[in-house]
Protein backbone atom coordinates (compact mmCIF):
# COMPACT_ATOMS: atom_id res chain seq x y z
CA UNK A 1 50.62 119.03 120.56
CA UNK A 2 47.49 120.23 119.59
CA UNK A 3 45.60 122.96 122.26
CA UNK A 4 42.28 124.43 122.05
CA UNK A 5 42.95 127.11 119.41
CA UNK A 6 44.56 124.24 116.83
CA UNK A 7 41.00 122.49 117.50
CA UNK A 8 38.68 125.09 116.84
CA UNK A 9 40.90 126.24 113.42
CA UNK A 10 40.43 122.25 112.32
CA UNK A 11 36.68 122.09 112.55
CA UNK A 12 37.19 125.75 110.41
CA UNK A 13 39.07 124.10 107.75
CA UNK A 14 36.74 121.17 107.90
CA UNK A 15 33.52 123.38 107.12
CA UNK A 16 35.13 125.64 105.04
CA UNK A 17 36.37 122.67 102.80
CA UNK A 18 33.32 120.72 102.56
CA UNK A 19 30.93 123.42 102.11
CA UNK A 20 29.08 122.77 99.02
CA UNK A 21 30.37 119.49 98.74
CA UNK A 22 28.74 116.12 99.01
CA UNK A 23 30.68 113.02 100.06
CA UNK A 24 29.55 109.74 98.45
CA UNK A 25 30.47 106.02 99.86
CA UNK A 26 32.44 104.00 102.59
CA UNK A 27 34.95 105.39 104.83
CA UNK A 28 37.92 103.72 104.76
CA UNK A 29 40.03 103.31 107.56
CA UNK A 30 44.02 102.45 107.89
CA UNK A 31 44.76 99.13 108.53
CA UNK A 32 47.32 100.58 111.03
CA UNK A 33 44.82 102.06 113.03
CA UNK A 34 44.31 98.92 115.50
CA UNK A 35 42.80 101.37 118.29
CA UNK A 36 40.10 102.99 116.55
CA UNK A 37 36.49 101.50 115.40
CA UNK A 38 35.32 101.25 111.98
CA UNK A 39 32.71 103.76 110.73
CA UNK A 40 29.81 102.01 109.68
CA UNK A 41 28.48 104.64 107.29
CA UNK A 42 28.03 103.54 103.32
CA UNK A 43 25.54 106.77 101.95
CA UNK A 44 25.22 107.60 98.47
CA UNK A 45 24.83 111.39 99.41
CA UNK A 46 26.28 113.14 102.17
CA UNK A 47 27.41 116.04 103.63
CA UNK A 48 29.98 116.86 106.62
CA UNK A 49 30.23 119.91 109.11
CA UNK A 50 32.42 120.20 111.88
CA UNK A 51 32.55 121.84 115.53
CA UNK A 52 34.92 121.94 118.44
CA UNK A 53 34.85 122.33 122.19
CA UNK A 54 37.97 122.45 123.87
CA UNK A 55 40.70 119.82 122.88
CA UNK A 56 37.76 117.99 120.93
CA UNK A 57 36.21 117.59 117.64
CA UNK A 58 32.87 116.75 116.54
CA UNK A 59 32.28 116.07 112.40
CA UNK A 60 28.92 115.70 111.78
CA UNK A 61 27.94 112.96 108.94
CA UNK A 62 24.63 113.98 107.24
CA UNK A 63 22.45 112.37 104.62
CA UNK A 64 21.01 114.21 101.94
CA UNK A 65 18.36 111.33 100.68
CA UNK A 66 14.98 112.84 101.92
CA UNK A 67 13.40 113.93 98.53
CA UNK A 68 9.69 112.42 98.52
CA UNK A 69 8.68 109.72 95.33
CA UNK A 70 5.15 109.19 93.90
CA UNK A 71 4.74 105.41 94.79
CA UNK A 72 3.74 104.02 98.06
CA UNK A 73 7.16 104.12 99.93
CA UNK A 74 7.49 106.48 102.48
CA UNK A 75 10.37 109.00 101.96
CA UNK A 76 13.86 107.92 103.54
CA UNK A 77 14.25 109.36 106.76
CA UNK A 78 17.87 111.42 106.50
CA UNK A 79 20.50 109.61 108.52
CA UNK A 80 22.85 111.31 110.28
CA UNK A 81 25.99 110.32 112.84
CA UNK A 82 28.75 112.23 114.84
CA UNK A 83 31.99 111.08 115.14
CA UNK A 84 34.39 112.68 118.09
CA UNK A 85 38.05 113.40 117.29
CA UNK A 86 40.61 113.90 119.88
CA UNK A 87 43.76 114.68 118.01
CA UNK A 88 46.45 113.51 120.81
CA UNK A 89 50.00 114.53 119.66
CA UNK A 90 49.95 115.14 115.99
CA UNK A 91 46.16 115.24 114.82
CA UNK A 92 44.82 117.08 111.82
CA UNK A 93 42.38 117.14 108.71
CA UNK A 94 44.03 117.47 105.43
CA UNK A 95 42.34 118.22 101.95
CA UNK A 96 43.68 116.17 98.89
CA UNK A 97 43.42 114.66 96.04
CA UNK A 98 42.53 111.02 95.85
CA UNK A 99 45.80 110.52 94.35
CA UNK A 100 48.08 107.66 96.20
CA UNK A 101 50.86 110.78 95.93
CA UNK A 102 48.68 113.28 97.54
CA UNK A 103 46.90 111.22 99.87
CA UNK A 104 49.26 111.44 103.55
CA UNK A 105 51.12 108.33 103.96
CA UNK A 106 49.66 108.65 107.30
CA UNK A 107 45.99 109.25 106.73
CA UNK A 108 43.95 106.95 108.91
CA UNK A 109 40.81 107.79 108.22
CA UNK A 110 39.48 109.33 104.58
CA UNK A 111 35.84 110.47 103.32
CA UNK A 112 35.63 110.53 100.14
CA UNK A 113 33.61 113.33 97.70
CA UNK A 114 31.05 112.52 94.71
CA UNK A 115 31.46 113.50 91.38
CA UNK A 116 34.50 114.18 89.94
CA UNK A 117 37.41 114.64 90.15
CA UNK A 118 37.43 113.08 93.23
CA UNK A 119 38.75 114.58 96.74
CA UNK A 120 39.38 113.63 100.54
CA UNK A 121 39.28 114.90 103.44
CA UNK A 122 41.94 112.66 105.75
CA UNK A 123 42.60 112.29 109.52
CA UNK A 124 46.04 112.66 109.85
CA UNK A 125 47.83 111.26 112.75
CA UNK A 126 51.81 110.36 112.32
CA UNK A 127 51.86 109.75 116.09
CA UNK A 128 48.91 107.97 116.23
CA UNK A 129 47.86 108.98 119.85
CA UNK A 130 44.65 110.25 118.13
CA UNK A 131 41.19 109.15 118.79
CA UNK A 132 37.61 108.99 117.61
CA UNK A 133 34.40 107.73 118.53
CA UNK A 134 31.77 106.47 116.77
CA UNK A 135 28.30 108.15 117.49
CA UNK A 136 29.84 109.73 120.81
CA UNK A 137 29.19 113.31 122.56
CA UNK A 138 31.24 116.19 124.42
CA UNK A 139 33.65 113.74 126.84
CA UNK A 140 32.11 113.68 130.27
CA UNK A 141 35.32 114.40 132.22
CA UNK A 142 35.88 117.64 130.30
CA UNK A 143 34.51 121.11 131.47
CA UNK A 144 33.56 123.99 129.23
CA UNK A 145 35.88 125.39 126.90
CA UNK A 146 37.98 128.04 127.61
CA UNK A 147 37.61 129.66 123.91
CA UNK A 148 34.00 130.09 124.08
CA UNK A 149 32.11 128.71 127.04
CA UNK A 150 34.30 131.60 129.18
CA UNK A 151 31.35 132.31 131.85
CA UNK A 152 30.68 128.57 132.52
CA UNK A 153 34.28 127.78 132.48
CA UNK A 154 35.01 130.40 134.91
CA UNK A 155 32.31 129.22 136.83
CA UNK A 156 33.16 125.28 136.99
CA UNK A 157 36.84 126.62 138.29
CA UNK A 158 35.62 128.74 141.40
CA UNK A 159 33.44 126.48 142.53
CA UNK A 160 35.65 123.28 142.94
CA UNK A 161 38.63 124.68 144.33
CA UNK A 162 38.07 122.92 147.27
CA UNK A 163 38.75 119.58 145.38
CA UNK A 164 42.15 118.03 145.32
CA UNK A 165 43.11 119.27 141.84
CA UNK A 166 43.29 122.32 142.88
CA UNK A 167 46.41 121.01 145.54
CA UNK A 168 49.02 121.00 142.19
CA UNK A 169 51.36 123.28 141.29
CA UNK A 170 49.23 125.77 139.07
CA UNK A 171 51.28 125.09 136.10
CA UNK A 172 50.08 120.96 136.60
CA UNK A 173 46.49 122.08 137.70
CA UNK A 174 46.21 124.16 134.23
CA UNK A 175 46.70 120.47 132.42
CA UNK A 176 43.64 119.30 134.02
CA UNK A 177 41.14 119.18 131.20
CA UNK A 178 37.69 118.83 133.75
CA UNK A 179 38.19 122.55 134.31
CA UNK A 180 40.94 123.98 131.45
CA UNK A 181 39.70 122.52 129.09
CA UNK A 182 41.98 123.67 125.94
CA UNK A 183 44.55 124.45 127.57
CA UNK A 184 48.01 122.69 126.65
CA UNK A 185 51.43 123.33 127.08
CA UNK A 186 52.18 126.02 125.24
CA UNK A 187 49.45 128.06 126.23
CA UNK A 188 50.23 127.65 130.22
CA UNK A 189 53.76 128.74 129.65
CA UNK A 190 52.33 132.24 127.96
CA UNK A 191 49.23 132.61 130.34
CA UNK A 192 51.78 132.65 133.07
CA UNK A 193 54.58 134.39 131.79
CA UNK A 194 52.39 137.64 131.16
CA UNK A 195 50.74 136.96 134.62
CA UNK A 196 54.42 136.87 136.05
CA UNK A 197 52.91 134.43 138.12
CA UNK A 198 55.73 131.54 138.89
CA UNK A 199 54.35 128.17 137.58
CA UNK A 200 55.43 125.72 141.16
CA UNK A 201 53.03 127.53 143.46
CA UNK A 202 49.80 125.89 144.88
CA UNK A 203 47.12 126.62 142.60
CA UNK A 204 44.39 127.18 145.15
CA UNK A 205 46.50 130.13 146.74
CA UNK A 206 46.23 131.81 142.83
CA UNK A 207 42.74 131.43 142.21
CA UNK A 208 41.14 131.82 145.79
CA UNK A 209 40.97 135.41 145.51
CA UNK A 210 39.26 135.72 142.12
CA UNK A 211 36.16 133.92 144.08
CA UNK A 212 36.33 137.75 145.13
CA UNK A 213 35.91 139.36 142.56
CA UNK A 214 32.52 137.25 141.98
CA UNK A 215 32.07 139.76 138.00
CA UNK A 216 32.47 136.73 135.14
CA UNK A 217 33.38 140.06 132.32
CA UNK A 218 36.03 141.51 134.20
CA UNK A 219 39.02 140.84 131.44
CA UNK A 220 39.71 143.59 129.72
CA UNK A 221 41.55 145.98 132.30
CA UNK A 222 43.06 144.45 134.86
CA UNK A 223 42.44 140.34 133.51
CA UNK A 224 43.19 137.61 135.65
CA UNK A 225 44.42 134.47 135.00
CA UNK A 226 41.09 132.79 134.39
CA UNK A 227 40.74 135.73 131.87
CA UNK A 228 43.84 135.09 130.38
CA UNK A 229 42.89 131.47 129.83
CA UNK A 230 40.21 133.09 127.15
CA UNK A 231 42.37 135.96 125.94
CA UNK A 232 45.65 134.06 124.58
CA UNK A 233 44.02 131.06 122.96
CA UNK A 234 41.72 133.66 121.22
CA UNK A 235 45.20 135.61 120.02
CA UNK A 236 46.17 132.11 118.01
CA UNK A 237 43.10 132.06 116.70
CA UNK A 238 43.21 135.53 115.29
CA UNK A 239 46.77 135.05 113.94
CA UNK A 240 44.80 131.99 111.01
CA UNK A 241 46.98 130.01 109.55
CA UNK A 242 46.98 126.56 111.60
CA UNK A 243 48.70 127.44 115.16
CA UNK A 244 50.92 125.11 116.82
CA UNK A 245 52.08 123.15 113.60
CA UNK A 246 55.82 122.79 113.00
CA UNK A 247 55.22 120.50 110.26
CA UNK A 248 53.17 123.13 108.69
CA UNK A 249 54.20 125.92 106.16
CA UNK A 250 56.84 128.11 106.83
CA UNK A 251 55.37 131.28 106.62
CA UNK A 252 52.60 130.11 108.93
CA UNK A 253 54.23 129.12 111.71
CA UNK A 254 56.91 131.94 111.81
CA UNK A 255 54.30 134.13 112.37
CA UNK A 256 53.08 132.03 115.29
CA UNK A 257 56.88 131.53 116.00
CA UNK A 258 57.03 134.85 116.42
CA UNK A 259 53.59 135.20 118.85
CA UNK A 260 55.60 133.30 121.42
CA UNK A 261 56.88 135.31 124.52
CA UNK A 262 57.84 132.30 126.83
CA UNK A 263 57.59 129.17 125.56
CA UNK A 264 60.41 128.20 123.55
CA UNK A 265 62.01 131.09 123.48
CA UNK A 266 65.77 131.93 124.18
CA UNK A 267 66.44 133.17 127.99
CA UNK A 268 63.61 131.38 129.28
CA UNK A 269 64.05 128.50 132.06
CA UNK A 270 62.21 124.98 131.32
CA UNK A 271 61.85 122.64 134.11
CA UNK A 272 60.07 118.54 133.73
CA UNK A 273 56.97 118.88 135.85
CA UNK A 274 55.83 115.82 138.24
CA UNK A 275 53.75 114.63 134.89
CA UNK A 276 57.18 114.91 133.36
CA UNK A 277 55.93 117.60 131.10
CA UNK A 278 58.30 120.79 130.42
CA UNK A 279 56.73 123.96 132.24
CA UNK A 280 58.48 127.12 130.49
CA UNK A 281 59.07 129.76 132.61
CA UNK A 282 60.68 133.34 133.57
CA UNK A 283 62.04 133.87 137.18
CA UNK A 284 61.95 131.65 140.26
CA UNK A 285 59.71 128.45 139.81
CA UNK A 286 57.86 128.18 143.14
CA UNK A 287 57.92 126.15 146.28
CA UNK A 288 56.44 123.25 144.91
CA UNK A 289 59.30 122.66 141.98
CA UNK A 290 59.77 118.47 142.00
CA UNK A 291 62.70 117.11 144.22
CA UNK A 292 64.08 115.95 140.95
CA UNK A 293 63.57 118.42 139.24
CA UNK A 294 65.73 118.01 135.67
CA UNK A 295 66.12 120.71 132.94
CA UNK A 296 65.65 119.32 129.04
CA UNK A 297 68.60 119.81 127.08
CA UNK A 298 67.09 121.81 124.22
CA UNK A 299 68.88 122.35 120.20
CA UNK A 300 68.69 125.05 118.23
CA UNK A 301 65.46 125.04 115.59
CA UNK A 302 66.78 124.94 111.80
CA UNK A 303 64.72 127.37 109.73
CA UNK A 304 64.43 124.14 106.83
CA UNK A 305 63.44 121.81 109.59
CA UNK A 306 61.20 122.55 112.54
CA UNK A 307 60.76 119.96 115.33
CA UNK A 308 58.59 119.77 117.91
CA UNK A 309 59.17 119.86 121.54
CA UNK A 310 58.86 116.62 122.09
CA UNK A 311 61.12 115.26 118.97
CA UNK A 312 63.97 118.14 120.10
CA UNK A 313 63.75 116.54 123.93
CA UNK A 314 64.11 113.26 122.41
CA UNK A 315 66.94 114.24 119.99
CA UNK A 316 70.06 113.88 122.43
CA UNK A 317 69.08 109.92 122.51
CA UNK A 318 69.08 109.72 119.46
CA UNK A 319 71.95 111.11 118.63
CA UNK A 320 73.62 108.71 120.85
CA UNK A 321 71.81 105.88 119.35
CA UNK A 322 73.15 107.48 115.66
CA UNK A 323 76.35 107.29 116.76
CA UNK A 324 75.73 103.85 117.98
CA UNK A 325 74.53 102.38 114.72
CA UNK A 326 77.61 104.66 112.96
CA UNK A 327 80.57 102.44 114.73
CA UNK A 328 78.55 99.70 114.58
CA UNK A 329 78.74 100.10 110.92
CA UNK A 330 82.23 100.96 110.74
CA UNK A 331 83.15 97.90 112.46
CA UNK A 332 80.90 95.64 110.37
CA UNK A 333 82.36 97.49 107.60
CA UNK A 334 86.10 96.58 109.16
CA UNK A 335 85.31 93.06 109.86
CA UNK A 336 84.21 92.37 106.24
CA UNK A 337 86.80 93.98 104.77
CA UNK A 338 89.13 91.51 107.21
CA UNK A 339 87.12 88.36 106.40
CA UNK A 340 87.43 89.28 102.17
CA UNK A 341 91.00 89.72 102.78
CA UNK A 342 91.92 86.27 104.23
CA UNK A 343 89.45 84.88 101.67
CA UNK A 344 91.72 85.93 99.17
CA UNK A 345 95.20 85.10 100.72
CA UNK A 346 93.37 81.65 101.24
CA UNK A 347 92.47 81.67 98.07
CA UNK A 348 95.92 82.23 96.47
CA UNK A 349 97.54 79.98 99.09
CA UNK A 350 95.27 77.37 97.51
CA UNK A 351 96.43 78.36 93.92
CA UNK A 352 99.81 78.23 94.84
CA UNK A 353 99.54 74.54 96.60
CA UNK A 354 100.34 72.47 94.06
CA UNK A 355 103.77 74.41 93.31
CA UNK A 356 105.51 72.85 95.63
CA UNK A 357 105.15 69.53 95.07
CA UNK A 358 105.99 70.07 91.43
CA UNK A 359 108.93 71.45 92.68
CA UNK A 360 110.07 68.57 94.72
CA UNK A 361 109.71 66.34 91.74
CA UNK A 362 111.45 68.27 89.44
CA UNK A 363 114.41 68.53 92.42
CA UNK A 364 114.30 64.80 92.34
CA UNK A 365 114.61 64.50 88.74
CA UNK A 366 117.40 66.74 89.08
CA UNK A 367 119.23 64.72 91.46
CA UNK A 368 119.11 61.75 89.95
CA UNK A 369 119.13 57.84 90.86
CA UNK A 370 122.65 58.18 92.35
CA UNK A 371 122.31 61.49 94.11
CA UNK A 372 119.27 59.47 96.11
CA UNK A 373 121.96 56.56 97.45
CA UNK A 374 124.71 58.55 97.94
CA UNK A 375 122.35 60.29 100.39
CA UNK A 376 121.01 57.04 101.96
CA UNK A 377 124.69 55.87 102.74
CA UNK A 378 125.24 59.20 104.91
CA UNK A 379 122.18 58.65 106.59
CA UNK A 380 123.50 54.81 107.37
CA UNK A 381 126.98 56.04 108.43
């Protein structure tokens, strides 16, 4: 799933893309994509820039249409709109082609560039938890961003933990995107690991003593786990290539792969969380571990095909299901091969059919006239 640091590296590729390019026309949108709104933008001239905050994207639509003419009219007035992205559990922006083969089968959204040839830039969701909203702004019920709104993120934590949020486990309370804003799964799992802080205790008790400390720039001897929350999603960042992306080259995500100290990794501990999300850990889990607490049965990653977390926790009913649809086939397979057989034996049996009855007459020829009576006067006697 996409965290803070996969964000921030999308609205990178975005401007880094369409710089120097101007996008021309509609925007077409999926007719899969039941959720989302339709963009109503149709400019001749355009140009888009991007920006991120958190676990949110902003592309900024911009027209270019201002130049001033010698008659009467007044110039145009440049249009411009924003369009928030939230990329749920397999967003991303991809740069093609306009090709049908190039363009992701799974592209939901596509702006399209002037001149030629012809590229464009695609929202790609094959989950299709994504999001985006028309002419919206920063969502209200998410606090500053932990990558670079640190002092006012820091700030928004200490003084709220009297509210109930702060009454999770801190592993849960690190989910909560009004104050961690950016922070995901993967990124709780390392923040606590290096913290050797166990992920079931009550979050209050952890961060009640950094009101303390009361310095917002204290983070680069002894950092806390506030600090931490803006030191390890700056490490992904610094690592480029695209982060958290199985799906994504090889060589890229090895070397993120190979970032990963907890989550994932062989000899840690994984327990479902009350949200039912997997918390990766090291050591004892805390007081505050569910009462039913269950342990996902994790596979081995092949090097040719990487799956996410999610897919690999699914995988076991699936296989099930495979196996399923395998004997159902085998049987369907056994039953046809059945019903062809007595087609044929019914088939011959009706071939053969009139045999017999040739056969009798040609027996009664045989016989005779007198053969017939002698056999009649028997049956009298």
């Amino acid at each position: 799933m996409p965290e803070g640091p996969e964000l921030h590296m999308a609205s990178r590729f975005v401007n880094h893309v369409c710089s120097d390019r101007m996008f021309s026309g509609a925007i077409f949108k999926s007719e899969v994509s039941h959720k989302n709104p339709e963009i109503p933008w149709n400019e001749k001239s355009y140009t888009i820039s991007a920006t991120s905050r958190g676990k949110e994207v902003k592309l900024t639509l911009h027209t270019m249409d201002n130049k001033t003419t010698k008659t009467s009219k007044p110039p145009k007035i440049p249009k411009s709109m924003d369009i928030i992205f939230r990329f749920g559990m397999s967003g991303k922006f991809q740069f093609t082609s306009d090709s049908p083969k190039d363009i992701h089968k799974h592209a939901h959204l596509q702006f399209f560039t002037d001149g030629s040839p012809k590229k464009v830039l695609s929202f790609v969701d094959v989950r299709r938890f994504g999001k985006w909203e028309v002419n919206g702004d920063w969502g209200k019920q998410r606090g500053p961003c932990v990558l670079f709104e640190y002092d006012a993120f820091r700030k928004n934590v200490l003084d709220n933990l009297s509210t109930a949020a702060f009454d999770r486990p801190i592993c849960e309370a690190m989910l909560n995107q009004k104050f961690f804003n950016g922070i995901g799964n993967y990124l709780r799992a390392e923040i606590l690991y290096r913290l050797h802080i166990p992920p079931f205790v009550c979050a209050r008790d952890v961060l009640e003593p950094l009101k303390l400390q009361g310095d917002t720039k204290v983070k680069s001897e002894t950092p806390d786990l506030l600090a931490m929350c803006n030191i390890v999603p700056l490490e992904v960042v610094n690592l480029g290539g695209k982060g958290y992306d199985p799906e994504g080259g090889a060589e890229q995500y090895s070397e993120f792969s190979q970032w990963l100290q907890c989550y994932y990794q062989p000899g840690m501990s994984n327990i479902a969380d009350h949200n039912k999300r997997t918390m990766w850990f090291s050591g004892p889990p805390g007081p505050m571990i569910p009462k039913d607490a269950k342990t996902r049965a994790t596979k081995k990653r092949q090097k040719k095909n990487k799956v996410s977390e999610e897919e690999e926790e699914e995988s076991p009913i699936k296989s099930k299901s495979q196996n399923k649809r395998v004997k159902k086939e085998e049987v369907d397979t056994n039953s046809k091969v059945t019903r062809k057989t007595k087609a044929a034996s019914k088939r011959r049996s009706t071939s053969s059919g009139p045999t017999p009855a040739k056969n009798k007459k040609t027996q009664k020829e045989e016989n005779g006239p007198g053969n017939v009576r002698r056999s009649r006067r028997l049956k009298t006697k």
